[in-house]
C-alpha atoms as a PDB file:
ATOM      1  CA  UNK A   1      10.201 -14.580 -13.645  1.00  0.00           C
ATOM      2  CA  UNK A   2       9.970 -14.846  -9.946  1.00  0.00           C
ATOM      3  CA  UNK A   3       9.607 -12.286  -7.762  1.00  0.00           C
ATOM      4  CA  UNK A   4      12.034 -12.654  -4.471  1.00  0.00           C
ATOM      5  CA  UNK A   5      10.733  -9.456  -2.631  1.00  0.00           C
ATOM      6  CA  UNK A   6       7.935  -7.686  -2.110  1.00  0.00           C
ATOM      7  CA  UNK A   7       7.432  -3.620  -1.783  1.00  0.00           C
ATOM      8  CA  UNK A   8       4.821  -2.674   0.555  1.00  0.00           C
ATOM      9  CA  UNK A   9       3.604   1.280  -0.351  1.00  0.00           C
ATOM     10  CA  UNK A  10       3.278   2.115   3.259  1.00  0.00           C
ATOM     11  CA  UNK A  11       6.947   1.270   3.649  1.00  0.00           C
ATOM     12  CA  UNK A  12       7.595   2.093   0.076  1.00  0.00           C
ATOM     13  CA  UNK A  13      10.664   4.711   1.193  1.00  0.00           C
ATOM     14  CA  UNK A  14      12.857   2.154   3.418  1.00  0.00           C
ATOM     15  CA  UNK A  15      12.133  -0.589   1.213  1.00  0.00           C
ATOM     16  CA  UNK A  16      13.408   1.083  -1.587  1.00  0.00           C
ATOM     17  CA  UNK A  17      15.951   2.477   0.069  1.00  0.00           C
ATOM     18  CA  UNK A  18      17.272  -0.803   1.304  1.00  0.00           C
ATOM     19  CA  UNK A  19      17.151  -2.671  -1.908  1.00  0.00           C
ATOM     20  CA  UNK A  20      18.571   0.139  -3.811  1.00  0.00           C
ATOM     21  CA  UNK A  21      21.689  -0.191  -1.048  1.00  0.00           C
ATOM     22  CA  UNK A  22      21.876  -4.302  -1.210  1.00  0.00           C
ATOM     23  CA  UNK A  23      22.000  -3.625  -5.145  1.00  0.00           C
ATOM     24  CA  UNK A  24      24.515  -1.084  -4.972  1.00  0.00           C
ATOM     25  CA  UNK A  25      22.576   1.619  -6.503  1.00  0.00           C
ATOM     26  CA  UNK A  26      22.273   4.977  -4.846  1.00  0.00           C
ATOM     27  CA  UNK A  27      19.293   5.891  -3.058  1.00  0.00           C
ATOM     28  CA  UNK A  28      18.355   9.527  -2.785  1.00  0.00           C
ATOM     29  CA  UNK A  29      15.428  10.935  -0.705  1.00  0.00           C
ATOM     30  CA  UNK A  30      11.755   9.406  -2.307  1.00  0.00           C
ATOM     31  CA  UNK A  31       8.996  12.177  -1.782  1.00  0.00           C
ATOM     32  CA  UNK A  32       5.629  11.579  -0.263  1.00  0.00           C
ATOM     33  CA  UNK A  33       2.985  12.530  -2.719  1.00  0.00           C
ATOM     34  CA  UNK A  34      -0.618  12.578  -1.846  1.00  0.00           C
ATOM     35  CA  UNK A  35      -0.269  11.079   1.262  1.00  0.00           C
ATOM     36  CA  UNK A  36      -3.877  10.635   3.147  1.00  0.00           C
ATOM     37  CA  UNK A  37      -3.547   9.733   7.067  1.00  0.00           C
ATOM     38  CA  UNK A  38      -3.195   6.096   7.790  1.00  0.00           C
ATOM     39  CA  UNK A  39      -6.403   4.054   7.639  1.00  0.00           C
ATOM     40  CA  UNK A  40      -8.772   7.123   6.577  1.00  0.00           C
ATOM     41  CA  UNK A  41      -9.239   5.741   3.003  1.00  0.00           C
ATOM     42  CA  UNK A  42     -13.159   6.231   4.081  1.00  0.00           C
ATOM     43  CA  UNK A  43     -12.049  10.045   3.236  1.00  0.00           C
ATOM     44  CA  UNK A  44     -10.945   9.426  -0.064  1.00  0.00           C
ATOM     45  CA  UNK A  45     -13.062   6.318  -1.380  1.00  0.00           C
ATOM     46  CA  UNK A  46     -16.877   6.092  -1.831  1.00  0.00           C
ATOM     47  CA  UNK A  47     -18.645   2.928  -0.055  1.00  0.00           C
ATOM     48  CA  UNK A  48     -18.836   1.327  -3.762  1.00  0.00           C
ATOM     49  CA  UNK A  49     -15.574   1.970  -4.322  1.00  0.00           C
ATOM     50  CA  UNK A  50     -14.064   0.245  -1.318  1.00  0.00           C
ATOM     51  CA  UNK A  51     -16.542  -2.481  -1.881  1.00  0.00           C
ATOM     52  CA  UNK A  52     -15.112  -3.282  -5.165  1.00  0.00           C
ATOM     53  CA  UNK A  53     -11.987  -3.283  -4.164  1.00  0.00           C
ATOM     54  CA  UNK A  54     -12.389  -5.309  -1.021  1.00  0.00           C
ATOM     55  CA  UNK A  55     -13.334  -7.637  -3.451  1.00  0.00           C
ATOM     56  CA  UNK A  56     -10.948  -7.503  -6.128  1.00  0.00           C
ATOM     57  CA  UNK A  57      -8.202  -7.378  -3.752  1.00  0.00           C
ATOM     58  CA  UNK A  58      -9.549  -9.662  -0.927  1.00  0.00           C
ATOM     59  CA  UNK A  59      -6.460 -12.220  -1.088  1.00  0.00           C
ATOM     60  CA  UNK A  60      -3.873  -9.494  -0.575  1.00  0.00           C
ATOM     61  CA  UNK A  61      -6.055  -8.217   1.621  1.00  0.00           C
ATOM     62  CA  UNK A  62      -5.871 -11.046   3.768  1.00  0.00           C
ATOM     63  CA  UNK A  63      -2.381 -12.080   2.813  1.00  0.00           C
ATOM     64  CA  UNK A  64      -1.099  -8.745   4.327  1.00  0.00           C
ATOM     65  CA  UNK A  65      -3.204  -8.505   6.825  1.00  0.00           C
ATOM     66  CA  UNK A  66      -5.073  -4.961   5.812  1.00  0.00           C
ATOM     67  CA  UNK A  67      -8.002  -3.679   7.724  1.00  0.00           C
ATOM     68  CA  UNK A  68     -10.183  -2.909   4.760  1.00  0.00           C
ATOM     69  CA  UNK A  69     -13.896  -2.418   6.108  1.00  0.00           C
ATOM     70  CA  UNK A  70     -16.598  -1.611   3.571  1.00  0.00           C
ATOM     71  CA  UNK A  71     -18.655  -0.743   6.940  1.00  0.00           C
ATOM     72  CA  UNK A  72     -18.317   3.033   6.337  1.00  0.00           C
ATOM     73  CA  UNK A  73     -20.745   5.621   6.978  1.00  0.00           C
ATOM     74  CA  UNK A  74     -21.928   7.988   3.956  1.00  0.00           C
END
């Protein structure tokens, strides 16, 4: 299997929405569930966590072009 498209979650709603519509399927509204402001993961994630996953994810990371600093304060 080969994947032909990719779903970003901070688009996840009109991504969806759009290949739900090129696939004929019907879309209906997508909710947003524990939604945290943009870049404030530092809120949410502990300095160890973040510096796992800046290193289990550091291709994607890169590939996508995140800002993922594991410079945060305590």
């Amino acid at each position: 299997m080969v994947a032909t498209r990719v779903l970003r979650f901070e688009h996840y709603a009109d991504d969806i929405s759009e290949l739900f519509s090129e696939l004929n399927l019907r879309t209906d509204d997508f909710p947003v569930l524990n939604q945290v402001p943009a870049n404030d993961f530092e809120q949410v994630y502990t300095p160890e966590l973040v510096e796992k996953i800046g290193v289990l994810a550091e291709r994607d990371i890169e590939y996508f072009g995140y800002q993922f600093s594991t410079e945060i304060a305590p």
